[in-house]
C-alpha atoms as a PDB file:
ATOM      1  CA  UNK A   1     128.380  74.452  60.202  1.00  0.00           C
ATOM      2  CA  UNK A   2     127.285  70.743  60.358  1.00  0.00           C
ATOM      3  CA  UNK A   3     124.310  69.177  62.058  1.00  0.00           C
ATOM      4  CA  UNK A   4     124.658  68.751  66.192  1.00  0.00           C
ATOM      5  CA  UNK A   5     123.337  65.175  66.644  1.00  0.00           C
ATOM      6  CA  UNK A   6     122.830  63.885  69.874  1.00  0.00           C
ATOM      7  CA  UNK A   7     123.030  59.882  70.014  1.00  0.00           C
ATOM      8  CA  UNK A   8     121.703  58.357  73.741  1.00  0.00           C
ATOM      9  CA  UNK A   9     122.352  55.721  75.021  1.00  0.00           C
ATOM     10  CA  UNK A  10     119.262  54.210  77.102  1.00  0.00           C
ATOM     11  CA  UNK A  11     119.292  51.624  80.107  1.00  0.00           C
ATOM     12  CA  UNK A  12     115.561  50.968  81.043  1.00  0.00           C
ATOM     13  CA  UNK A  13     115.467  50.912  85.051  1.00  0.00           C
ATOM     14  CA  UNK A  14     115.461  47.363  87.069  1.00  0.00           C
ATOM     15  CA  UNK A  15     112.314  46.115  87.793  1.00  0.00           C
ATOM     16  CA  UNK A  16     110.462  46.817  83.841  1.00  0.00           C
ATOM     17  CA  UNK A  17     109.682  44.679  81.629  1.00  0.00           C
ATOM     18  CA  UNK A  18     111.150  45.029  78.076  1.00  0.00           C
ATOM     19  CA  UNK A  19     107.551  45.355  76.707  1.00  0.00           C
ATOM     20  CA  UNK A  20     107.044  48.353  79.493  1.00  0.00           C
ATOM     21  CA  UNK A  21     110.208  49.577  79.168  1.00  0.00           C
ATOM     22  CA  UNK A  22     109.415  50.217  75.175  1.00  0.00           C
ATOM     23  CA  UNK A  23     105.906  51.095  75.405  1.00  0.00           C
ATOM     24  CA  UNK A  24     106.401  53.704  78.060  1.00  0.00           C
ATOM     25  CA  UNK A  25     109.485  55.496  75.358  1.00  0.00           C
ATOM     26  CA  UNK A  26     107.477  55.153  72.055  1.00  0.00           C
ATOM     27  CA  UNK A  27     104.164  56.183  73.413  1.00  0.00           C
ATOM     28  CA  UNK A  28     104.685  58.624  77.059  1.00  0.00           C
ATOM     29  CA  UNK A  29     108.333  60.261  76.264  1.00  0.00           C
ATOM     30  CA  UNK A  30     108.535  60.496  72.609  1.00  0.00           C
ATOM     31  CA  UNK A  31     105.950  63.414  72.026  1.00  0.00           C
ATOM     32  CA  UNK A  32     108.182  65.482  74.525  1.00  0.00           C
ATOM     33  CA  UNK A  33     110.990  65.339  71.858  1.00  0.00           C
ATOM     34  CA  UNK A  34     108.624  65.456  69.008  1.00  0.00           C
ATOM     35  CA  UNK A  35     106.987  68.737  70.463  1.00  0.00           C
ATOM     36  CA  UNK A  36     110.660  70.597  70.559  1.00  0.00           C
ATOM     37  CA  UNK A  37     110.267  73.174  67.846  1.00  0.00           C
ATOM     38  CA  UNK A  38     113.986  73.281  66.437  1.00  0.00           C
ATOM     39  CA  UNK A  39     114.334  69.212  66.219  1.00  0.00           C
ATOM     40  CA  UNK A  40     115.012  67.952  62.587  1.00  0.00           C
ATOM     41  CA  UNK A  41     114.871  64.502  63.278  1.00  0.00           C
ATOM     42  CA  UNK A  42     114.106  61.845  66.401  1.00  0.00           C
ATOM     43  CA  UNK A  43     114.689  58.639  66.132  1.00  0.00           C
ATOM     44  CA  UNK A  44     114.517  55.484  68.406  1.00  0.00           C
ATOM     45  CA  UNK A  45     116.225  52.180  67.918  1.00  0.00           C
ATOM     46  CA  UNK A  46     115.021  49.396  70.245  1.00  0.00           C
ATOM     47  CA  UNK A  47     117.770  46.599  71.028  1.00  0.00           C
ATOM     48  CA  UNK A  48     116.744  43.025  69.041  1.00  0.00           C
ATOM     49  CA  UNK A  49     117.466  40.760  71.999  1.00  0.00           C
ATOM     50  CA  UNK A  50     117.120  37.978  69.640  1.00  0.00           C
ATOM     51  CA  UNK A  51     119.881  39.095  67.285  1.00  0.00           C
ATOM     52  CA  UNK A  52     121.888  40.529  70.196  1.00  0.00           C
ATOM     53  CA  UNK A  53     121.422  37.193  71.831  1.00  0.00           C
ATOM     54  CA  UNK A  54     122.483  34.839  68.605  1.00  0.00           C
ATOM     55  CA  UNK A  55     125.652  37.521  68.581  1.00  0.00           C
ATOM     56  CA  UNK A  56     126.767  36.188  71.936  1.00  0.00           C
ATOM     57  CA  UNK A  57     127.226  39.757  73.261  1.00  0.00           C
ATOM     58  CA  UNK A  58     126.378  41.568  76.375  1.00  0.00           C
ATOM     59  CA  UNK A  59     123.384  44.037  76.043  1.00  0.00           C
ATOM     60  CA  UNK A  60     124.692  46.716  78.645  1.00  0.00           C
ATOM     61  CA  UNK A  61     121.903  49.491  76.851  1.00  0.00           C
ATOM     62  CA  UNK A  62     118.594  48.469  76.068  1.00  0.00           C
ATOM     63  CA  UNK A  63     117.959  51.512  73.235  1.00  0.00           C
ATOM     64  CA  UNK A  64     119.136  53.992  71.555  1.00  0.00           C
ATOM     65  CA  UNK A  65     117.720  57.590  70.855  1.00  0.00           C
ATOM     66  CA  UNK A  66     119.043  60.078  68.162  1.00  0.00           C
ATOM     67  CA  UNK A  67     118.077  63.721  67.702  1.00  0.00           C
ATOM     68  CA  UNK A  68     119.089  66.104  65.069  1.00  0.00           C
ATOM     69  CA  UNK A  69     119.319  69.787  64.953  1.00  0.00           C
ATOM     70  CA  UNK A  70     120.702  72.671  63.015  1.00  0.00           C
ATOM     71  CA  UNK A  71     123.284  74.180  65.734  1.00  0.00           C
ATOM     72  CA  UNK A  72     124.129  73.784  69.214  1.00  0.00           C
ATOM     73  CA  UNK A  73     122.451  76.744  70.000  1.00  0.00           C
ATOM     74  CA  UNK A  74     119.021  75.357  68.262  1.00  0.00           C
ATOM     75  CA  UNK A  75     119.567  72.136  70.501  1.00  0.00           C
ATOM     76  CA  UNK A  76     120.297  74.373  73.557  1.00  0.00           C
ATOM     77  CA  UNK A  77     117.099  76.533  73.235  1.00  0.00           C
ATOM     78  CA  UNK A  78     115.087  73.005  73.437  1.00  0.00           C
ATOM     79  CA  UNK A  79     116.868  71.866  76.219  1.00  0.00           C
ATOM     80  CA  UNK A  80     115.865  74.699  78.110  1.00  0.00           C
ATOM     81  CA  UNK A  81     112.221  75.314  76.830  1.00  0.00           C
ATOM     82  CA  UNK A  82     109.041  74.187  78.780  1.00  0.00           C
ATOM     83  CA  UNK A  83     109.039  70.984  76.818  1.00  0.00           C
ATOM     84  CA  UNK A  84     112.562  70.469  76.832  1.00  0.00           C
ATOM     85  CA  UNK A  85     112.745  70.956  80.681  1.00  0.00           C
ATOM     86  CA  UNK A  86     109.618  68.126  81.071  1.00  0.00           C
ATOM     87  CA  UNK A  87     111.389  65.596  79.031  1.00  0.00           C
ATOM     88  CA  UNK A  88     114.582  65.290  80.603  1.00  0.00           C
ATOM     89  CA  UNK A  89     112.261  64.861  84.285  1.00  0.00           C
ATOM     90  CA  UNK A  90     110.564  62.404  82.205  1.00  0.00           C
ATOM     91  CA  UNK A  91     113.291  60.374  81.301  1.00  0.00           C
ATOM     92  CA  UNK A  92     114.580  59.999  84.784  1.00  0.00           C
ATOM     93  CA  UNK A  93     111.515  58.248  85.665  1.00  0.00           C
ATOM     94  CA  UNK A  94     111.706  55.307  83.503  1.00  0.00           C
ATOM     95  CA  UNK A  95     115.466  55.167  82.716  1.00  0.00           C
ATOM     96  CA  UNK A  96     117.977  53.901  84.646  1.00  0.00           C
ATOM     97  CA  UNK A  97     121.370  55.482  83.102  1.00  0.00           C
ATOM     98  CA  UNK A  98     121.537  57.739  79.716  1.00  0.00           C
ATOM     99  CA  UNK A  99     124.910  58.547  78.006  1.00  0.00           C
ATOM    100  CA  UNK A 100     124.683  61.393  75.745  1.00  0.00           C
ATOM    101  CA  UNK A 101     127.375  61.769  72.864  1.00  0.00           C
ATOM    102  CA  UNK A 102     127.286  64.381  71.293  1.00  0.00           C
ATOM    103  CA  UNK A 103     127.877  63.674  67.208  1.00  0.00           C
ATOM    104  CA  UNK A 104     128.655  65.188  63.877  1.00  0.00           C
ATOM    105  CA  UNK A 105     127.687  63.199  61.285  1.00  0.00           C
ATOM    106  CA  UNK A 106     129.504  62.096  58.144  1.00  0.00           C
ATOM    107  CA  UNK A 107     127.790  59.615  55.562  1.00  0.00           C
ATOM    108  CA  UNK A 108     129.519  57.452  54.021  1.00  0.00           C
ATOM    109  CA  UNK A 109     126.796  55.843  51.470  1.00  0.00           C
END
C-alpha cells in the first residue's frame, strides 16, 4: 500500500503578524508533530509574500504543512495519542482555518 500523506492547508488567525504567525508554527507546534512516533516525514512550507506578491495572486493560505506516514492506520494511532490529541488543540489556537487533504503521492522526477 502507498504512503498516506496529509497536505494542510494553514490560515494564520487575524490579528498576527506574519513574523508571529511563523515563529509560533516552527518553534511552539512543530515538536507536537515531530514527537508522533509513526511520522516519516513533516514538513512546513511558509508562503513567499514577495514572490506571491510579484505573481499578482491572492494569498488565501498563509502555509502549508505536510506529514507522511506508512498507513492510515499509523496516521490514525497519532491522531489519537497524547501528543496527537495536544497538537490538534494547539493548532486551533494560532490558526484561523486548516484544510486537510488527504494525498497519495506519485513522483514524477
Amino acid at each position: 500500500m502507498a504512503d498516506v500523506n496529509i497536505i494542510s492547508l494553514i490560515k494564520m488567525k487575524p490579528g498576527q503578524t506574519r513574523e508571529e504567525f511563523e515563529k509560533r508554527w516552527l518553534e511552539g507546534h512543530t515538536p507536537f508533530g515531530k514527537s508522533w512516533k509513526n511520522a516519516k516525514n513533516y514538513q512546513v512550507f511558509l508562503i513567499n509574500e514577495d514572490v506571491q506578491g510579484k505573481q499578482g495572486d491572492p494569498i488565501p493560505f498563509d502555509g502549508i504543512g505536510i506529514m507522511t506516514w506508512d498507513s492510515y492506520e499509523a496516521m490514525i494511532e497519532d491522531f489519537e495519542s497524547e501528543q496527537g490529541v495536544a497538537g490538534f488543540a494547539d493548532g486551533a489556537k494560532f490558526m484561523d482555518a486548516c484544510l486537510n487533504l488527504y494525498c497519495t503521492e506519485y513522483k514524477q522526477k
